[in-house]
Structures are given as structure tokens and as C-alpha cells.
C-alpha atoms as a PDB file:
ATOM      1  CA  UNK A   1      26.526   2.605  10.835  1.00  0.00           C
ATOM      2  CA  UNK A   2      23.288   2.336  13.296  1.00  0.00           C
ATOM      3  CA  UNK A   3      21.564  -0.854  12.719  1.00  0.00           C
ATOM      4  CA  UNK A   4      17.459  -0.677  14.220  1.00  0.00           C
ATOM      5  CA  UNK A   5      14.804  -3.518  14.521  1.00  0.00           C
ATOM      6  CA  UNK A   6      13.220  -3.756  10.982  1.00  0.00           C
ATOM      7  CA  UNK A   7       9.688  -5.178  12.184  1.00  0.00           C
ATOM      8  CA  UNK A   8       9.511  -1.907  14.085  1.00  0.00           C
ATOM      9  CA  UNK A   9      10.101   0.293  10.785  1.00  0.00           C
ATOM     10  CA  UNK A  10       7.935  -1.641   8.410  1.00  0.00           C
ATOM     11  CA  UNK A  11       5.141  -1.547  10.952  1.00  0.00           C
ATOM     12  CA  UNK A  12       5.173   2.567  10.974  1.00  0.00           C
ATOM     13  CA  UNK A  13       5.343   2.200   6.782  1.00  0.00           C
ATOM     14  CA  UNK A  14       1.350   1.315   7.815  1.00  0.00           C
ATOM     15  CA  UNK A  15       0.639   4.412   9.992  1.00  0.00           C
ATOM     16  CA  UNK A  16      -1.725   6.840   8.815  1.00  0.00           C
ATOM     17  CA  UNK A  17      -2.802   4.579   5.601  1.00  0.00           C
ATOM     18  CA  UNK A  18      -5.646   2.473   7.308  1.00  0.00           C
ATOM     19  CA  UNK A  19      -7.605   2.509   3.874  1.00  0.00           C
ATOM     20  CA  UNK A  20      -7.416  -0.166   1.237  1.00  0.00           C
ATOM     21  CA  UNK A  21      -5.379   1.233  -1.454  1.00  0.00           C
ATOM     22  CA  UNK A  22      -7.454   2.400  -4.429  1.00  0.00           C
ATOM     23  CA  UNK A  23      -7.688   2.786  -8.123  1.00  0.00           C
ATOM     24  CA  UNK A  24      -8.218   6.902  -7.883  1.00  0.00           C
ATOM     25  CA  UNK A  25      -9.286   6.792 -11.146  1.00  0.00           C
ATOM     26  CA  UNK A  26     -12.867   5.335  -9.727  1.00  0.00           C
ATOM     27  CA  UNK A  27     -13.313   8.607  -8.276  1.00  0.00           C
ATOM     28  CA  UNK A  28     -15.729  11.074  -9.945  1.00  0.00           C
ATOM     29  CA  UNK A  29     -12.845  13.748  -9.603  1.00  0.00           C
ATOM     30  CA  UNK A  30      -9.497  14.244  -8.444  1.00  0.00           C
ATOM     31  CA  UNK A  31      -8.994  15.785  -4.366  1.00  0.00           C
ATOM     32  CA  UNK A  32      -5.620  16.533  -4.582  1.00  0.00           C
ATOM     33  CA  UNK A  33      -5.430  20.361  -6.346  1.00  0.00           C
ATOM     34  CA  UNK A  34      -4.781  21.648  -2.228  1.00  0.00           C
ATOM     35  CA  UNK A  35      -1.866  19.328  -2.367  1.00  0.00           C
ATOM     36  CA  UNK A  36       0.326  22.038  -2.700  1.00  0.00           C
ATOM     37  CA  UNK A  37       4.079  22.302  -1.371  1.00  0.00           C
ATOM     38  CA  UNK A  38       3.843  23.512   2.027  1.00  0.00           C
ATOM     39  CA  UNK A  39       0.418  22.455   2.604  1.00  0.00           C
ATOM     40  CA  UNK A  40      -0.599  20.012   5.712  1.00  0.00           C
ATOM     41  CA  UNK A  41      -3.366  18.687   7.477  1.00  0.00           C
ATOM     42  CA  UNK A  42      -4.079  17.007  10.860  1.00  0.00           C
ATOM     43  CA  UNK A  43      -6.103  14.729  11.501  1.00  0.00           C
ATOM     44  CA  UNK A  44      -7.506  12.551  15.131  1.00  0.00           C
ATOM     45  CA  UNK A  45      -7.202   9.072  14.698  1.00  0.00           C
ATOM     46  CA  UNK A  46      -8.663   7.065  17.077  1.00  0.00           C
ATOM     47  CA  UNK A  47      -8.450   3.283  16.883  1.00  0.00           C
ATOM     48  CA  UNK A  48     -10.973   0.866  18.785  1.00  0.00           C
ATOM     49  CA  UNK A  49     -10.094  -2.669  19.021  1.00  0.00           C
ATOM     50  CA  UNK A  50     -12.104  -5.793  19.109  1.00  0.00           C
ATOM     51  CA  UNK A  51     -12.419  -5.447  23.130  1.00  0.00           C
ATOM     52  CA  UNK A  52     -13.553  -2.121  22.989  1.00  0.00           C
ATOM     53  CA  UNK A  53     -10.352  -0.506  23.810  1.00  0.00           C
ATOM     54  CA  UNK A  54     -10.264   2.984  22.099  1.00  0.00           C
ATOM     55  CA  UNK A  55      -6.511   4.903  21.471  1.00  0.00           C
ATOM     56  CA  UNK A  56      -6.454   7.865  20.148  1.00  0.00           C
ATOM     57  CA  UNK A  57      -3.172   9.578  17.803  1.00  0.00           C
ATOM     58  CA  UNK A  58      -3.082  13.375  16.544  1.00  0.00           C
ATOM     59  CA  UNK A  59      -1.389  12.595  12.800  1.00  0.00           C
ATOM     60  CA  UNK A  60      -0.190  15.651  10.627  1.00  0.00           C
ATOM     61  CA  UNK A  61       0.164  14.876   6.556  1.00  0.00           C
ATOM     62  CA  UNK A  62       2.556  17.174   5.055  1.00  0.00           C
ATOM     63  CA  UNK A  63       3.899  18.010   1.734  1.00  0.00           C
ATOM     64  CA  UNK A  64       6.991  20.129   2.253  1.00  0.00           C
ATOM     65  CA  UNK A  65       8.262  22.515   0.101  1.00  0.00           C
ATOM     66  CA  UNK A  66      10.347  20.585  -2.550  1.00  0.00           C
ATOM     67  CA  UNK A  67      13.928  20.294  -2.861  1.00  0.00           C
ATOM     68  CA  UNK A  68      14.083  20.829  -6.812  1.00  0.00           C
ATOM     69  CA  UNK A  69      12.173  18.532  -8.628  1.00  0.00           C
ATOM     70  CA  UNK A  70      11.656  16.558  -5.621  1.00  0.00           C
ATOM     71  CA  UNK A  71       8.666  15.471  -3.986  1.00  0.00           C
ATOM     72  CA  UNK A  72       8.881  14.894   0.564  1.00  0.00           C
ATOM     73  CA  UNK A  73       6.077  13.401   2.455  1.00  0.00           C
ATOM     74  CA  UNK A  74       5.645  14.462   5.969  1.00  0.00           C
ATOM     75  CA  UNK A  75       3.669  12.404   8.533  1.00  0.00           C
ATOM     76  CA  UNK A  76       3.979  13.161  12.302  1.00  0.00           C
ATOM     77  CA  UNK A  77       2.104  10.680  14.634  1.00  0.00           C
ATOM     78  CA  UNK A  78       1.322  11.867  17.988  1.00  0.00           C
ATOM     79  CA  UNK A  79       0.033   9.491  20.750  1.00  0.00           C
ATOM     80  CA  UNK A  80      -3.095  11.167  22.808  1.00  0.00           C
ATOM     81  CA  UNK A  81      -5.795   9.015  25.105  1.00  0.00           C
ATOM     82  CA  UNK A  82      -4.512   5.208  25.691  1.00  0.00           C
ATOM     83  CA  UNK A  83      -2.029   5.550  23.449  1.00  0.00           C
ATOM     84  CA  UNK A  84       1.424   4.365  24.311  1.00  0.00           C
ATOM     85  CA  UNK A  85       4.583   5.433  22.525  1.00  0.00           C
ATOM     86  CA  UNK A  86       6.289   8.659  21.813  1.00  0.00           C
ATOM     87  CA  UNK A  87       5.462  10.965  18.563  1.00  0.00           C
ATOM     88  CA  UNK A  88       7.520   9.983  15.735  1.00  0.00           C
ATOM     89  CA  UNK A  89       7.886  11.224  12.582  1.00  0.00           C
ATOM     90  CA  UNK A  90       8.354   9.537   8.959  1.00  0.00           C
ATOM     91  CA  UNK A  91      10.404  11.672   5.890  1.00  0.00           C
ATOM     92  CA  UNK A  92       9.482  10.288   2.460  1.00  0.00           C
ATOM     93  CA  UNK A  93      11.722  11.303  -0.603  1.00  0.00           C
ATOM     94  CA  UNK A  94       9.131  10.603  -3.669  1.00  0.00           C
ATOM     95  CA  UNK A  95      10.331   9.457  -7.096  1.00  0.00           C
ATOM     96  CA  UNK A  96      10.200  12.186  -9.633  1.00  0.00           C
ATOM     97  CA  UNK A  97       7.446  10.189 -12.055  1.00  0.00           C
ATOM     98  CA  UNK A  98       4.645  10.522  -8.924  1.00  0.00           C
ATOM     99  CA  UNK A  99       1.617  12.984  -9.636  1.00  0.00           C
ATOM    100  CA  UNK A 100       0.590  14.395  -6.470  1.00  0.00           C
ATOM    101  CA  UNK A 101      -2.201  16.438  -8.081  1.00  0.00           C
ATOM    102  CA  UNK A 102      -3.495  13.272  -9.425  1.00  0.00           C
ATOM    103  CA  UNK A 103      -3.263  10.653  -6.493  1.00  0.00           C
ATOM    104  CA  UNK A 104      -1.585  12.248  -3.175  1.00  0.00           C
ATOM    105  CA  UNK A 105      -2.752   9.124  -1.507  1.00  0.00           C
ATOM    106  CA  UNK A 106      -1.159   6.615  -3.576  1.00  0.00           C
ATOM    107  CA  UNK A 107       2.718   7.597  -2.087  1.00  0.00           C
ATOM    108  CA  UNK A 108       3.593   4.731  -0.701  1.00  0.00           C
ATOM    109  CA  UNK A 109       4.174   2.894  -3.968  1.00  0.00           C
ATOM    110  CA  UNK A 110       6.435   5.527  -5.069  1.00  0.00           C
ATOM    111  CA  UNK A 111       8.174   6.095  -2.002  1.00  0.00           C
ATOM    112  CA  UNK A 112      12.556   6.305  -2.593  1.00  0.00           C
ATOM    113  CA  UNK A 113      13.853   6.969   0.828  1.00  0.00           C
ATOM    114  CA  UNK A 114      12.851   7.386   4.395  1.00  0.00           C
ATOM    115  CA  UNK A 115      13.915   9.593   7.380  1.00  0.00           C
ATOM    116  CA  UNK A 116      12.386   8.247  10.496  1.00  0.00           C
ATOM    117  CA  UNK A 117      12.972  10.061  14.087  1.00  0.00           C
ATOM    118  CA  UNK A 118      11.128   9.599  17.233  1.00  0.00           C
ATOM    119  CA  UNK A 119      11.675  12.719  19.544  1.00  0.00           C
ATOM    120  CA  UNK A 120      14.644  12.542  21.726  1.00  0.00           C
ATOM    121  CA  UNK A 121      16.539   9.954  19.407  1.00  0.00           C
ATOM    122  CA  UNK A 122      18.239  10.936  15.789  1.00  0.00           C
ATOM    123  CA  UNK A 123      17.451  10.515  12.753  1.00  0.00           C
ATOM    124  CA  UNK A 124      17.501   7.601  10.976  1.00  0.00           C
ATOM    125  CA  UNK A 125      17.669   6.874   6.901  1.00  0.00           C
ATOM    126  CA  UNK A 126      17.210   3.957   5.229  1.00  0.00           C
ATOM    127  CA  UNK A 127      19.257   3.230   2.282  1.00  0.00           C
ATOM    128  CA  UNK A 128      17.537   2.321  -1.491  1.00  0.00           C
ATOM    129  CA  UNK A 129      18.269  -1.420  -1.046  1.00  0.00           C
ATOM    130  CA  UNK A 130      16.358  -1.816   2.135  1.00  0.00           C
ATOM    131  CA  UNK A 131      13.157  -0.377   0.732  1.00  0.00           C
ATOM    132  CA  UNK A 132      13.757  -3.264  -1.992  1.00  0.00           C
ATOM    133  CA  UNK A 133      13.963  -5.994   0.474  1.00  0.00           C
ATOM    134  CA  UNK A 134      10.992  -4.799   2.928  1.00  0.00           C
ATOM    135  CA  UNK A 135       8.848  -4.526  -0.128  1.00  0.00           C
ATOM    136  CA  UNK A 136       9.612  -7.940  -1.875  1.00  0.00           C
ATOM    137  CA  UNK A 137       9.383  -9.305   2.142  1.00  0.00           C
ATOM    138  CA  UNK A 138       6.240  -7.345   2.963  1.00  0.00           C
ATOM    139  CA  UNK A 139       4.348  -5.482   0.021  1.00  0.00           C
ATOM    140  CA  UNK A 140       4.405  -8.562  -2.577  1.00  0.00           C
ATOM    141  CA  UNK A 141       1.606 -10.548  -1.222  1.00  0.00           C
ATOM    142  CA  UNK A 142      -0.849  -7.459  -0.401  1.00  0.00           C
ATOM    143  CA  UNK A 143      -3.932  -7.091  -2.674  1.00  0.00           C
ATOM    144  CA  UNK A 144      -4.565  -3.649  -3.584  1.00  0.00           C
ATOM    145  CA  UNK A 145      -7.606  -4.384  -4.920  1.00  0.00           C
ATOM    146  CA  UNK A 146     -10.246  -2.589  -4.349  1.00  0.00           C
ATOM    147  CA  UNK A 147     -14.112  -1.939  -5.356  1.00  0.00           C
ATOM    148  CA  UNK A 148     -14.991   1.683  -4.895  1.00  0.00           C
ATOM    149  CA  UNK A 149     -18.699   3.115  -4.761  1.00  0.00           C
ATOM    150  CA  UNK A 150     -20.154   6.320  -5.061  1.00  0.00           C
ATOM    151  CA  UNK A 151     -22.213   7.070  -1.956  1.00  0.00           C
ATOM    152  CA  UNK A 152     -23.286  10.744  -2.816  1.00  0.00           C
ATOM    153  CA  UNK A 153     -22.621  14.077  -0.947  1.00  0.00           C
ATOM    154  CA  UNK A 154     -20.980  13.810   2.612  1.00  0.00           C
ATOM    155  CA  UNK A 155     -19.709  16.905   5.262  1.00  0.00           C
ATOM    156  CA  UNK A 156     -17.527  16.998   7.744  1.00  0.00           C
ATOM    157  CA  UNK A 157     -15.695  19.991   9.849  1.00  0.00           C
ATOM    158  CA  UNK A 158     -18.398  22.442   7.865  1.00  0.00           C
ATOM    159  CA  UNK A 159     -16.858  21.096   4.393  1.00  0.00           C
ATOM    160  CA  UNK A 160     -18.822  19.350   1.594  1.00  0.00           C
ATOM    161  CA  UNK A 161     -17.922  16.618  -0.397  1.00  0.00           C
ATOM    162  CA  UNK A 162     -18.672  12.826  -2.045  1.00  0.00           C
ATOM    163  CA  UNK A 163     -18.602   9.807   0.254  1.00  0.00           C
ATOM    164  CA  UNK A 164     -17.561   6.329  -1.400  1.00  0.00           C
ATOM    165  CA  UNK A 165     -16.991   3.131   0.037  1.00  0.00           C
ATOM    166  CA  UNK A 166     -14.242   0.997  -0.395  1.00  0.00           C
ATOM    167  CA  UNK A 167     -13.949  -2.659  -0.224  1.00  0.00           C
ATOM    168  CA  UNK A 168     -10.760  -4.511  -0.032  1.00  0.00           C
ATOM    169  CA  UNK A 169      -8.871  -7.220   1.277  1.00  0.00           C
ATOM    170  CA  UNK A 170      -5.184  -8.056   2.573  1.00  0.00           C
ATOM    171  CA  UNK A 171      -2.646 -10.691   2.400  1.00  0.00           C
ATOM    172  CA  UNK A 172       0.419  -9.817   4.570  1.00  0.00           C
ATOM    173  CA  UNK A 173       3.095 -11.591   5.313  1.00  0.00           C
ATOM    174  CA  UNK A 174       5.385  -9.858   8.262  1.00  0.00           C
ATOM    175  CA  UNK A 175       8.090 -12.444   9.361  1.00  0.00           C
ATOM    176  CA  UNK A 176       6.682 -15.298  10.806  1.00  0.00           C
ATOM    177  CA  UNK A 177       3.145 -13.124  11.302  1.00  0.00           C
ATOM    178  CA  UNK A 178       0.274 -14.045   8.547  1.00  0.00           C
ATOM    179  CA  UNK A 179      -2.680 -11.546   8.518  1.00  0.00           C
ATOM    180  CA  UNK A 180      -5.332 -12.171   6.238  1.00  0.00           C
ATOM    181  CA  UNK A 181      -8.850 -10.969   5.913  1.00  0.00           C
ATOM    182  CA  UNK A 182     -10.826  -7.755   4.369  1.00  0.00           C
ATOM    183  CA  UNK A 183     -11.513  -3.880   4.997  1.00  0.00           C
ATOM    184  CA  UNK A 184     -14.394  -2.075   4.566  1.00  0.00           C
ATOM    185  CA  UNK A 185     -14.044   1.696   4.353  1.00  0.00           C
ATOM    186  CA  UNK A 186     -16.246   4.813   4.122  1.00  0.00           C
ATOM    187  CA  UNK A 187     -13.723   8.276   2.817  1.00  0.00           C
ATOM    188  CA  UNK A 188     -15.627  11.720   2.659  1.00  0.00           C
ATOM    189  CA  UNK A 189     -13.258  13.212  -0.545  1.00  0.00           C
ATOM    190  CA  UNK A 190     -12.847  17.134  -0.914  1.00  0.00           C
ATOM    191  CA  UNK A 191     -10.119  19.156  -2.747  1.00  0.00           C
ATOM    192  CA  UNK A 192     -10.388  22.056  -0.185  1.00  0.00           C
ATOM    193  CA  UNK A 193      -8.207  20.288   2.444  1.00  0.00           C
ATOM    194  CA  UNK A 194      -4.602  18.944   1.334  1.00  0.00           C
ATOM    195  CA  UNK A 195      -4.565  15.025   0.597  1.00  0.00           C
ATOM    196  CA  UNK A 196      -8.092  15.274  -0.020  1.00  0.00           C
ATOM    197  CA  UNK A 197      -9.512  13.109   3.066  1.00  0.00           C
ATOM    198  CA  UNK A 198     -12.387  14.948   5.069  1.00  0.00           C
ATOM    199  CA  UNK A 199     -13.657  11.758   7.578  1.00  0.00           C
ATOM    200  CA  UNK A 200     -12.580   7.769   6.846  1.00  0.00           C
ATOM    201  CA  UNK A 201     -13.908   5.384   9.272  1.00  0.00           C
ATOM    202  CA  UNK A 202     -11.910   1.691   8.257  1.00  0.00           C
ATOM    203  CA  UNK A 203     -13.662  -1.919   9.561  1.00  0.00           C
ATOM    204  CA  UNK A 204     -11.161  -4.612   9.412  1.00  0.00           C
ATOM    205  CA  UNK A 205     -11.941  -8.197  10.002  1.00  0.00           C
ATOM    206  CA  UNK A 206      -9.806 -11.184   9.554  1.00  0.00           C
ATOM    207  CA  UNK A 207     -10.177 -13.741   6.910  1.00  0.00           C
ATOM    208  CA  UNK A 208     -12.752 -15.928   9.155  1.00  0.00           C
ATOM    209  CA  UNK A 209     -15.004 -12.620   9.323  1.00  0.00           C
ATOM    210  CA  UNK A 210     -14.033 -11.936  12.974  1.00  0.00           C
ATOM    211  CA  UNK A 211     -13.720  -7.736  13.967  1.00  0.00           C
ATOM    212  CA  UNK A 212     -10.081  -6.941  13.828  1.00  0.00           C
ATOM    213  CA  UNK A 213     -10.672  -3.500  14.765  1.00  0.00           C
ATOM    214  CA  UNK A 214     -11.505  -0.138  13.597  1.00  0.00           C
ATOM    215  CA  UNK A 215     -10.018   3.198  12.833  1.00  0.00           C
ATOM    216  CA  UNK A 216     -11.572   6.651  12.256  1.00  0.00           C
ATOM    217  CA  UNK A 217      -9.694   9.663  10.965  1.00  0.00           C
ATOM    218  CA  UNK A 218     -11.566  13.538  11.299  1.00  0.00           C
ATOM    219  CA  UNK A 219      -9.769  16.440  10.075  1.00  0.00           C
ATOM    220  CA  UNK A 220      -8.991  18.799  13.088  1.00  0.00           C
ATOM    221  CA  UNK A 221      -7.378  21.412  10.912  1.00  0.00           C
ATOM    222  CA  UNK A 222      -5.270  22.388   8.008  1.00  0.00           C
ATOM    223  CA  UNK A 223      -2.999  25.087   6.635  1.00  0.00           C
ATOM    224  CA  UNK A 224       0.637  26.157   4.487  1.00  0.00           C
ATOM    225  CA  UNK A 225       3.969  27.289   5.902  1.00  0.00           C
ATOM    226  CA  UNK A 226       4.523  22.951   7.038  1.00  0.00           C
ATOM    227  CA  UNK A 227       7.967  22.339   7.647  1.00  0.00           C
ATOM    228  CA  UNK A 228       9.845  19.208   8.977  1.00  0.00           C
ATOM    229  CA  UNK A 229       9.887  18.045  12.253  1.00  0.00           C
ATOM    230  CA  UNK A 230      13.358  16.123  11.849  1.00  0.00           C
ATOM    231  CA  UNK A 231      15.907  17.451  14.113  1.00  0.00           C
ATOM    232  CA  UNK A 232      19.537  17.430  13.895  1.00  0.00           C
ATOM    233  CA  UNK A 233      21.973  15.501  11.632  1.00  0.00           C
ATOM    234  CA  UNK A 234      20.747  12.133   9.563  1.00  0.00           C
ATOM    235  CA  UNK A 235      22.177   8.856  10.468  1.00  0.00           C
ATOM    236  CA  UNK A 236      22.003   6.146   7.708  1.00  0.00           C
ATOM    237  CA  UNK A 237      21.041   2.872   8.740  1.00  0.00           C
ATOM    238  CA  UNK A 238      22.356  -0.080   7.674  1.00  0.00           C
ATOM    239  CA  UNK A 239      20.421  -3.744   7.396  1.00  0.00           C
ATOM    240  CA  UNK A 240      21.200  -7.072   7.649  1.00  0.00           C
ATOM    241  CA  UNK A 241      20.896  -9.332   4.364  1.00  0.00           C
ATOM    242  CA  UNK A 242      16.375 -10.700   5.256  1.00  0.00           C
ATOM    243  CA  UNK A 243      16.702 -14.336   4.666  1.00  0.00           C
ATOM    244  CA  UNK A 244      13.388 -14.116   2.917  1.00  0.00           C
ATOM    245  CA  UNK A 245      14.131 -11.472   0.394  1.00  0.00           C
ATOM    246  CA  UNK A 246      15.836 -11.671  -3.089  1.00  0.00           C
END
């Protein structure tokens, strides 16, 4: 068995979800009918920091085609200007009571096994019990509240569709790092691109109102026929007993 620096996995579990998490039923309708197995979009991410310092990731969303009744994720994170890093991609098995149709963007709560690879290194999977432990280490203390507002109509990439604004805050606890503060987010929704996310600019500040940093996500393009981007045979992982978990 391979074992792999935990901080470094929980860390990527954040990657490509800069948004306060939501109730979806606060939106006027659901974005999710393009959600489709196969289906995948791309967005640019580009992250500015409180010094100005801008870096800037190609990240493709993916829902590939199901194995049976199951649900996989598919998110492949590319590093472009001042980026450091190499592209790695994240695998998630679903659990068979999610709804994509109704809530594509809520995964991560439902999430029941991961396959992480970076290019040039295998696979990796992590086993049931350590998604237990990273979420009563790291997920327990978040606040997924969240107050959503209707801003009206909104384009982007010659597509229409309703801007809202979501306000949020955080509480997270990741080993002996404490981040607290809020988010302040602006999403342009539309069902004609897959996981229903057009534009989303995110403002986070820490609990003392100081500029964290900010991320904004534009869709560069979308399509069907996604498959994975894992390559070769599937290691499992194993992890040490966390001290601070159950």
C-alpha cells in the first residue's frame, strides 16, 4: 500500500469549488438538465491574491458516462500563467441517492470515493474510511450557509442567463491551520452549458474583513464524448489513524 501527504489531498477536495455552497433550491430554476453523462465543460480560472499576484488554471468539469447506476465526477486542473504545479486530475464515485439534474454543484457532499493522478505519477484511491476521517477533521466546522439573491439577467460567452449573489462564510479547520472569514460571490446560472455555471467571480476576506483573494471562473468551451484522463492501473492508498478524527 502507497501512503501520500493528506494535507496535500484535502487541499485539491477545494479546487474548482471557490463558491460558498448553496441551498439550490433559492434558485428560480434548476441549471443542471445539460448535465448529461458524457457532458463537460472548461472553464479559465484565474486567481488574484491580496498582492496583486494573478495565476491562472484551465479546469475541465466532467460527468462521465456512468458505470451502471453510478454517478463519476471528472475535474482536470491545468496550471497556465504563474501557476506552479503540474495538471492533476480528481475521479469522484457519487452515491447512488445524488440528483445531478437537480444540484450538479452540490457533489462534494455526496462524494464515495476518489481517484486522484497528477500526470507522470499513478493513480491513487482513497479508501471509504479516509473520506470519513478528512470530513469529520475538515468539513465539520464549515458553514454552508448561504444567502442567495436574484440579480436579474446576466451573459457571458454569447449565452443568457440569471445572475445571483451569494453570501457566505467559512470556518475551517486544516491541522494546525484556522481560516475564518466570509465570501462574497456573483454566479451567471444557465442550463445550456453542463454544471450550469456561465461566469463566477468569488471575494474572500478573512474574519477581520481583510482581502484574502479572489477567483474568477469564464467558460472557454463545452461539449459530450468526455472521458477520463486517469491513466494506467489504480493504486489504493492507505492512511494513517488522524489523531483528531473519531
Amino acid at each position: 500500500m502507497k501512503r501520500i501527504p493528506v494535507l496535500s489531498a484535502v487541499l485539491l477536495l477545494a479546487v474548482g469549488s471557490s463558491a460558498p455552497a448553496a441551498d439550490m433550491a433559492t434558485f428560480q430554476k434548476a441549471y443542471f438538465t445539460s448535465t448529461k453523462p458524457g457532458s463537460w465543460v472548461k472553464y479559465e480560472q484565474t486567481s488574484t491574491d491580496p498582492k496583486g499576484k494573478v495565476q491562472k488554471t484551465e479546469v475541465t468539469m466532467s460527468r462521465l458516462e456512468g458505470d451502471g447506476a453510478s454517478t463519476w465526477f471528472e475535474m482536470r486542473s491545468v496550471p497556465k500563467e504563474g501557476a506552479k504545479g503540474k495538471p492533476t486530475t480528481m475521479k469522484y464515485l457519487l452515491r447512488s441517492d445524488f440528483k445531478v439534474e437537480k444540484n450538479a454543484l452540490d457533489y462534494m457532499k455526496h462524494i464515495e470515493k476518489i481517484i486522484m493522478q497528477e500526470d507522470g505519477k499513478e493513480a491513487t484511491e482513497f479508501p471509504p474510511d479516509m473520506l470519513q476521517q478528512m470530513g469529520a477533521a475538515f468539513m465539520s466546522n464549515v458553514d454552508y450557509g448561504a444567502n442567495v439573491t436574484s440579480l436579474g439577467p446576466c451573459s457571458a460567452d454569447g449565452k443568457g442567463g440569471e445572475k445571483y449573489g451569494i453570501q457566505g462564510s467559512f470556518d475551517v479547520k486544516i491541522v494546525f491551520v484556522h481560516m475564518k472569514g466570509t465570501t462574497e460571490s456573483e454566479l451567471c446560472m444557465s442550463d445550456s452549458v453542463p454544471f450550469g455555471r456561465l461566469y463566477e467571480k468569488t471575494v474572500t476576506k478573512d474574519d477581520k474583513g481583510k482581502l484574502m483573494g479572489t477567483i474568477e471562473s469564464r467558460v472557454l468551451d463545452s461539449g459530450t464524448g468526455a472521458t477520463s484522463a486517469i491513466k494506467g492501473p489504480v493504486k489504493a492508498v492507505e492512511m494513517p489513524k488522524m489523531p483528531w478524527g473519531s
